[in-house]
Protein backbone atom coordinates (compact mmCIF):
# COMPACT_ATOMS: atom_id res chain seq x y z
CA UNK A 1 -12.72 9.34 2.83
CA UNK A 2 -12.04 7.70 -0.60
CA UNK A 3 -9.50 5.98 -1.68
CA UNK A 4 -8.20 5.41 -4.97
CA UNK A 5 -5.10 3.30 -5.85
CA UNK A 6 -3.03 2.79 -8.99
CA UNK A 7 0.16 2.55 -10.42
CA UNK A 8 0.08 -1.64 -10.74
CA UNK A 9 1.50 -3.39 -14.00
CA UNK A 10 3.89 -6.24 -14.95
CA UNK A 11 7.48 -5.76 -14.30
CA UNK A 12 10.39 -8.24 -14.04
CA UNK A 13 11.83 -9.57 -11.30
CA UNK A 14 14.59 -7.33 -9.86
CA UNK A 15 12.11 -4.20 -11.41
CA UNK A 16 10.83 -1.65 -9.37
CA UNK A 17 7.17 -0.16 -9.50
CA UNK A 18 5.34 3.21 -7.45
CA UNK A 19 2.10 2.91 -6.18
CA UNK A 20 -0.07 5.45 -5.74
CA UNK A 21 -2.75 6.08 -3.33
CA UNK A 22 -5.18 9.35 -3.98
CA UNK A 23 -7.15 10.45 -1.15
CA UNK A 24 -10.42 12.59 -1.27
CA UNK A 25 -13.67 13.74 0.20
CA UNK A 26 -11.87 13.58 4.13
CA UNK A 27 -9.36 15.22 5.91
CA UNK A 28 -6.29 13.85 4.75
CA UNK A 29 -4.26 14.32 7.33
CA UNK A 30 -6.63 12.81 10.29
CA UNK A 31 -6.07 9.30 8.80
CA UNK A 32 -3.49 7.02 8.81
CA UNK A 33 -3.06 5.21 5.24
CA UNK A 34 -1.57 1.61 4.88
CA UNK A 35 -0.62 -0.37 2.18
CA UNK A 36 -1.83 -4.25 1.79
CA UNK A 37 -1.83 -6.89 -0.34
CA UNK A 38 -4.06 -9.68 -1.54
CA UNK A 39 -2.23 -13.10 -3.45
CA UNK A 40 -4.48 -15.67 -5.28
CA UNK A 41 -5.82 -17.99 -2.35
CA UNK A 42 -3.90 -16.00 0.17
CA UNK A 43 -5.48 -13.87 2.97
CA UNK A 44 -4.54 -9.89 2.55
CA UNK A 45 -1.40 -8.79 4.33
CA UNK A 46 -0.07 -5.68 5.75
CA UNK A 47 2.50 -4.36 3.59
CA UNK A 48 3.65 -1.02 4.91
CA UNK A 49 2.11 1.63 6.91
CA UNK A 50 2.64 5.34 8.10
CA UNK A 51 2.86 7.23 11.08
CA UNK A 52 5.65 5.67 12.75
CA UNK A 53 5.96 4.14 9.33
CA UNK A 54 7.23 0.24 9.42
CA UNK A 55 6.51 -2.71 6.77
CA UNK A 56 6.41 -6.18 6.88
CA UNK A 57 9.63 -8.42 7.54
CA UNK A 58 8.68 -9.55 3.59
CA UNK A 59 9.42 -5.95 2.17
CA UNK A 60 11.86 -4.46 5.15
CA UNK A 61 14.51 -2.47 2.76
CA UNK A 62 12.51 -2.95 -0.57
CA UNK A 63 9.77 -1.17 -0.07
CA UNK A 64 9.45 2.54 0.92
CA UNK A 65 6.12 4.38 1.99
CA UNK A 66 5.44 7.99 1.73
CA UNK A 67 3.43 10.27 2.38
CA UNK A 68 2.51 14.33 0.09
CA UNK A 69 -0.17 16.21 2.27
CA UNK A 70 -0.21 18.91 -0.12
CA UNK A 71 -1.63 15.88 -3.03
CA UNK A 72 -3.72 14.03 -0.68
CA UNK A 73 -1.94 11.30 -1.46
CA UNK A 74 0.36 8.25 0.04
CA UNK A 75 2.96 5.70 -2.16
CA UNK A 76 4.34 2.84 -2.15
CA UNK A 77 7.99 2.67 -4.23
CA UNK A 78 8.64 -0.77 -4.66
CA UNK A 79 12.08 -2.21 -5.64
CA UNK A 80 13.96 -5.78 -6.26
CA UNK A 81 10.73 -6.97 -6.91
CA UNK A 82 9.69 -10.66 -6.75
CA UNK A 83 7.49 -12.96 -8.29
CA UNK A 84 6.36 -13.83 -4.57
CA UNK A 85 5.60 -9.55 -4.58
CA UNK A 86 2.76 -10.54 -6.60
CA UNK A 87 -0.40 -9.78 -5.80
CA UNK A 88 -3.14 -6.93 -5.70
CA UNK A 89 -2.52 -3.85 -3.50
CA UNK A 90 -4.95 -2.46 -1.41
CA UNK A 91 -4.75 1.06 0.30
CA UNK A 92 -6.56 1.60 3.52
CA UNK A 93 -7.48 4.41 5.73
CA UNK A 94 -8.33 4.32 9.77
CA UNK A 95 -9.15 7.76 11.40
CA UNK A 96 -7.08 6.79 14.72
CA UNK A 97 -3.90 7.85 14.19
CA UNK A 98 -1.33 4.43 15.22
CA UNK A 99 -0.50 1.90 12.23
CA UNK A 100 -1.91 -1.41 12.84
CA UNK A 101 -0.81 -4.41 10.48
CA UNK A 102 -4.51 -5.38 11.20
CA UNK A 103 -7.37 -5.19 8.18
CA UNK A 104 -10.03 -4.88 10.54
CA UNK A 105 -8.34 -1.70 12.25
CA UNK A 106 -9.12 0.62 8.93
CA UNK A 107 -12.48 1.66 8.16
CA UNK A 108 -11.74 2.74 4.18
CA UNK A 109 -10.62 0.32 1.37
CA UNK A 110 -9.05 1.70 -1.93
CA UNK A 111 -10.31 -0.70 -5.26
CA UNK A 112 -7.33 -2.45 -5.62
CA UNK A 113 -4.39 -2.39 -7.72
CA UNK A 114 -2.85 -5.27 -9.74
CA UNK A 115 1.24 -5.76 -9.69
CA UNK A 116 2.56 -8.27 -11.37
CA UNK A 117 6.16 -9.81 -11.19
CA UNK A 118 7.70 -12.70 -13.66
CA UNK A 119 10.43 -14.32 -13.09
């Protein structure tokens, strides 16, 4: 499967932003998609995942995942951003069906998108 994310840009603190996540050339619905994110000099980190959806402690009540079958396609609506939300956002894909806040545990990596937030 590929993975395409977008919907990154610079917002304010307190904004909100949606991420999107297209998915093609798989079944969508055999794969569990997850959301995470890469700072400068920082190692990537889970974000948010679904399934049993849940999200880092970092996000819990900011961020909401979500899932349209019928588009292929997974976001991530982000609100009461912070400057410490920046960084770039990865989707990824793994074909068992259980979230994992592990990297290594998904097989398919969207490109990356950029989200900014100034203080």
């Amino acid at each position: 499967v590929q993975l395409q994310a977008s919907g990154g840009g610079l917002v304010q603190a307190g904004g909100s932003l949606r991420l999107s996540c297209a998915a093609s050339g798989g079944t969508f619905s055999r794969y569990i998609i997850a959301w995470f994110r890469q700072a400068p000099g920082k190692e990537r980190e889970f974000v948010a995942g679904g399934g049993s959806t849940y999200y880092a402690d970092s996000v819990k009540g900011r961020f909401t995942i979500s899932r349209d079958t019928a588009k292929n396609a997974v976001y991530l609506q982000m609100s009461s951003l912070k400057p410490e939300d920046t960084a770039v956002y990865y989707c990824a894909a793994r074909s068992i069906f259980i979230t994992t806040p592990t990297t290594a545990d998904y097989n398919y990596w969207g490109q990356g998108t950029q989200v900014t937030v100034s203080s």
